[in-house]
Structure formats: C-alpha cells, structure tokens
C-alpha atoms as a PDB file:
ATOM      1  CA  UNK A   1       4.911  19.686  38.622  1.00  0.00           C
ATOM      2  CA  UNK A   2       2.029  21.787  37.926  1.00  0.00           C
ATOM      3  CA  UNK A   3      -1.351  21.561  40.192  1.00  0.00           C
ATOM      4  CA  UNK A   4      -5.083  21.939  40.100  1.00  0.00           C
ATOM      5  CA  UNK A   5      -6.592  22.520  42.721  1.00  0.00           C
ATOM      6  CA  UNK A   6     -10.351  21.595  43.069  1.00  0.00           C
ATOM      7  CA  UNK A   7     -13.104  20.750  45.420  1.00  0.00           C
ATOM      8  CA  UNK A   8     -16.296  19.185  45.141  1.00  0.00           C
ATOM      9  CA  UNK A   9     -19.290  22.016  44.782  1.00  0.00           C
ATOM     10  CA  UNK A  10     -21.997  21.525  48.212  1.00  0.00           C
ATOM     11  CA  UNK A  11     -25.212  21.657  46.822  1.00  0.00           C
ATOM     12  CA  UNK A  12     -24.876  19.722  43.362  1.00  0.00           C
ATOM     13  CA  UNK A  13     -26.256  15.173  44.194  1.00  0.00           C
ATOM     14  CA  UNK A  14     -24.830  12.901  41.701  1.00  0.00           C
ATOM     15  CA  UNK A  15     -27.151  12.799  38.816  1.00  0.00           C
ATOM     16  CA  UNK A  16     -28.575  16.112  38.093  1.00  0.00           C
ATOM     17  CA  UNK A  17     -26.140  16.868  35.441  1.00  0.00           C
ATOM     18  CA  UNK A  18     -24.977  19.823  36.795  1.00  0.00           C
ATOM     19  CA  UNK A  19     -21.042  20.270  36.968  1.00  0.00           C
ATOM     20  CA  UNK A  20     -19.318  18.710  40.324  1.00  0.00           C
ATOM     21  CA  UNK A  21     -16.259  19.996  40.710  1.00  0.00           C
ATOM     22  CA  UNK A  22     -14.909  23.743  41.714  1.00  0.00           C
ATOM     23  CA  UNK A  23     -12.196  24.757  40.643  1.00  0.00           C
ATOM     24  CA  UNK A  24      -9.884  26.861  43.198  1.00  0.00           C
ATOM     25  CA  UNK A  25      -6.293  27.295  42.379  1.00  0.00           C
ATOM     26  CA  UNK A  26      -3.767  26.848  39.915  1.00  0.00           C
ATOM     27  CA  UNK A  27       0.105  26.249  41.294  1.00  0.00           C
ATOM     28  CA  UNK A  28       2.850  26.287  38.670  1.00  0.00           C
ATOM     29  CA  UNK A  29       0.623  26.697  35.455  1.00  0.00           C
ATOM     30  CA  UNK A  30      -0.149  29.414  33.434  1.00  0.00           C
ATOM     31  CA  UNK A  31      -3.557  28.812  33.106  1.00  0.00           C
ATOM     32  CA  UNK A  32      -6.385  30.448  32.612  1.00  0.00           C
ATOM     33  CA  UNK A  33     -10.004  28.955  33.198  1.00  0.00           C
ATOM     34  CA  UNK A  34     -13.233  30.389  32.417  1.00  0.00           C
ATOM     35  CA  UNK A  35     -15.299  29.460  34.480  1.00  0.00           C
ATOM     36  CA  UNK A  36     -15.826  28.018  38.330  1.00  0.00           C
ATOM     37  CA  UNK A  37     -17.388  25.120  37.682  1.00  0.00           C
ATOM     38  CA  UNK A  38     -15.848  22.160  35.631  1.00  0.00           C
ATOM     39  CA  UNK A  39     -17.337  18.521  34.793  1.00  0.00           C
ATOM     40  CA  UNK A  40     -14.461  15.615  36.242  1.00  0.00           C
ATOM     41  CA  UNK A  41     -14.319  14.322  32.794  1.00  0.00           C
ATOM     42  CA  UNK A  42     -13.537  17.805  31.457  1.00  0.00           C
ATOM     43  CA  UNK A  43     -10.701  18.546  34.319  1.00  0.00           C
ATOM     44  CA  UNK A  44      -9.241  15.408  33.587  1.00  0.00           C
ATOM     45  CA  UNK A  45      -8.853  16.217  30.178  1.00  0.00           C
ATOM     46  CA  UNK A  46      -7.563  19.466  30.645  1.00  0.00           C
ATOM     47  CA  UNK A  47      -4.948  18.077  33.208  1.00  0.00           C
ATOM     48  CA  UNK A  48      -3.429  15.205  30.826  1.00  0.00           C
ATOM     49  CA  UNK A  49      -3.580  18.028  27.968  1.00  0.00           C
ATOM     50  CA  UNK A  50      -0.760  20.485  29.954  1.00  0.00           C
ATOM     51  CA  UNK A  51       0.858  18.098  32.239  1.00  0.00           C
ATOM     52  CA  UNK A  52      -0.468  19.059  35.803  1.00  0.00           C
ATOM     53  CA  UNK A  53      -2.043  16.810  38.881  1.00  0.00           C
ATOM     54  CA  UNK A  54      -5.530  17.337  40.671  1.00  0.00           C
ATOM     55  CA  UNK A  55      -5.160  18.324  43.721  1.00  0.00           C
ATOM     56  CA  UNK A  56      -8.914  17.200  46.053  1.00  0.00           C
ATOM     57  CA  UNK A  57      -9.856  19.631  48.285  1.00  0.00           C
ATOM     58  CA  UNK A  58     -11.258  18.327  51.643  1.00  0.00           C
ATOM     59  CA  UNK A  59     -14.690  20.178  52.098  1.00  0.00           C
ATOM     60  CA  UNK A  60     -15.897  20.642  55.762  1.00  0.00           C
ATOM     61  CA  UNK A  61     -19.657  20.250  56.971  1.00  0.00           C
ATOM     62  CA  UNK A  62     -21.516  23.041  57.255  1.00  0.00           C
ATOM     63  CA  UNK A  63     -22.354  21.543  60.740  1.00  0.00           C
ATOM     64  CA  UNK A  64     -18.427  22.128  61.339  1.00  0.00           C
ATOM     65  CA  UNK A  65     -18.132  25.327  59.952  1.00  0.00           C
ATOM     66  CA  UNK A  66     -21.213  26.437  62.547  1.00  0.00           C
ATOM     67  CA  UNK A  67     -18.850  25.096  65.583  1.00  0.00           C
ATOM     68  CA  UNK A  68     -15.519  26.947  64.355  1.00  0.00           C
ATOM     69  CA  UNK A  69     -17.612  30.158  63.840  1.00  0.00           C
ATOM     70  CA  UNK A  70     -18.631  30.371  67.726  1.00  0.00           C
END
C-alpha cells in the first residue's frame, strides 16, 4: 500500500490558520506535491483520492535535539 509520510510543522499553535502538517515522503506513489505544507483536511483528501495511508512522523524537542548534538 502506498504511504504519506508527514509530520507536524514546529512553530505553527492550533488556531492561526496556518497549515499544520509537513509533508516529507512519499513510499509507493507516484505523486507529486506542490508544496511543503498541507492543511489535515486537505491530506486526508488527497489520501482517500489515490488509495495511500498517513504515515505521523514523531517530532523531537528541540530541547532533545540540543542533547544529541553535544
């Protein structure tokens, strides 16, 4: 099955009606998106529309990306 591959943008607070989501990778697909950053309702529509699954992305602190750099 066919994957998308997304994970939620750092800076962007529920609310501000900015775009949430990042997309990062496509598996399986060919696909071709436009741009980086995609609304949920938008990726979930795209998803259902060629068949593939979301994939979540787990996105680190930046407090643990400070400890893994040292």
């Amino acid at each position: 099955m066919a994957k998308i591959f997304v994970r939620n943008r750092r800076h962007v607070r529920k609310g501000t009606g900015k775009p949430r989501l990042t997309v990062v990778a496509v598996a399986d697909l060919d696909l071709q998106i436009f741009t980086r950053r995609i609304r949920k309702k938008e990726l979930d529509a795209l998803a259902e529309a060629v068949g593939a699954e979301i994939v979540y992305l787990p996105v680190r602190d930046s407090k643990e990306e400070d400890k893994s750099s040292e």
